[in-house]
C-alpha atoms as a PDB file:
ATOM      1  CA  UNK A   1    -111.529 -30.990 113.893  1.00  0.00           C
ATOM      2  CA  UNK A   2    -112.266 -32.436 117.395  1.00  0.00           C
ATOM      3  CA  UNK A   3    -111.137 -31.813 120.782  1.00  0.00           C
ATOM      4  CA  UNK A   4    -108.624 -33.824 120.456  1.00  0.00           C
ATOM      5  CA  UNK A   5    -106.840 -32.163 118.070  1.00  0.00           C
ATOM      6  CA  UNK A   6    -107.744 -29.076 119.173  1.00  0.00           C
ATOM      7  CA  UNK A   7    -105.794 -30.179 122.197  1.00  0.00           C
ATOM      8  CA  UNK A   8    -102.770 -31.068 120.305  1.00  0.00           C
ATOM      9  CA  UNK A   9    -103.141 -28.016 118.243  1.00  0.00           C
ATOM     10  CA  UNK A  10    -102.515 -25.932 121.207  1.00  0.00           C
ATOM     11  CA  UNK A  11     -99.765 -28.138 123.332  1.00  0.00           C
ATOM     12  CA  UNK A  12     -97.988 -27.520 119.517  1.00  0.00           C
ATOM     13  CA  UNK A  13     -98.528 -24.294 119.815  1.00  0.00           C
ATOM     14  CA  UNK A  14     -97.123 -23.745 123.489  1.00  0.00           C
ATOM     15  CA  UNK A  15     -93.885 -25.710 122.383  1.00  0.00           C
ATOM     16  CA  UNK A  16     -93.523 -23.271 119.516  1.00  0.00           C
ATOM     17  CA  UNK A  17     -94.393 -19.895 121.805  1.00  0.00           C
ATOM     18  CA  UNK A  18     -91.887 -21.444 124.346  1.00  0.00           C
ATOM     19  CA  UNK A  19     -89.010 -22.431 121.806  1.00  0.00           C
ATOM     20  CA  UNK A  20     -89.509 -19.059 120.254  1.00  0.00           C
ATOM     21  CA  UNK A  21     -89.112 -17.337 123.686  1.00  0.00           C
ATOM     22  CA  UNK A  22     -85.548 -19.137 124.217  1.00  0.00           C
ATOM     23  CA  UNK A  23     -85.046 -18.444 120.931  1.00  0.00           C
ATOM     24  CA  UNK A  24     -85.461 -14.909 121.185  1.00  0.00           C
ATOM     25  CA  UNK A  25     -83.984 -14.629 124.559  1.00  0.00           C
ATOM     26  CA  UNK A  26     -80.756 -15.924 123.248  1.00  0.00           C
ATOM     27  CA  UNK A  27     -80.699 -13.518 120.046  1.00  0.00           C
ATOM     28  CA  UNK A  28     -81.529 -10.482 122.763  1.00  0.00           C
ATOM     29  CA  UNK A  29     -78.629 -11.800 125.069  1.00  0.00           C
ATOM     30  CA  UNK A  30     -76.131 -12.162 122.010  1.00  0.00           C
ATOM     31  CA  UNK A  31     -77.104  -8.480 120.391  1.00  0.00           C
ATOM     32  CA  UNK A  32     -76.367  -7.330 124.020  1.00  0.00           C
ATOM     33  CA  UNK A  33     -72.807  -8.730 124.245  1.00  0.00           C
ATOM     34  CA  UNK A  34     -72.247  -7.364 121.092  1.00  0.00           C
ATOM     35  CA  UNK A  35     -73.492  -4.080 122.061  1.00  0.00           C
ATOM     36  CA  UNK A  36     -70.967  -3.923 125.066  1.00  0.00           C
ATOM     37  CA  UNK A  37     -68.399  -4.103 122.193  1.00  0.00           C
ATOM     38  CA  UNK A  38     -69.659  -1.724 119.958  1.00  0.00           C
ATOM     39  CA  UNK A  39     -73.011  -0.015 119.560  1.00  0.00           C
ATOM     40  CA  UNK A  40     -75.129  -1.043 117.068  1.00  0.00           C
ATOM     41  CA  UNK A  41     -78.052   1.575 117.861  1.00  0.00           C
ATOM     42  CA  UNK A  42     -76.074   4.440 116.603  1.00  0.00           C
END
């Protein structure tokens, strides 16, 4: 395990942090136009 792919290791990483973060982002903004319909958190 050299630097090298140590280095790709983590670039992977960051792509999958950032992808979840949309990801998440987009489930957070689609639970909140459902909740302006009807509230879930009852």
């Amino acid at each position: 395990f050299d630097s090298f792919h140590a280095d790709k290791y983590i670039l992977f990483r960051s792509l999958t942090t950032i992808e979840k973060h949309i990801y998440v982002s987009d489930l957070n903004k689609k639970n909140h136009d459902r909740h302006s319909k009807f509230d879930l958190f009852d």
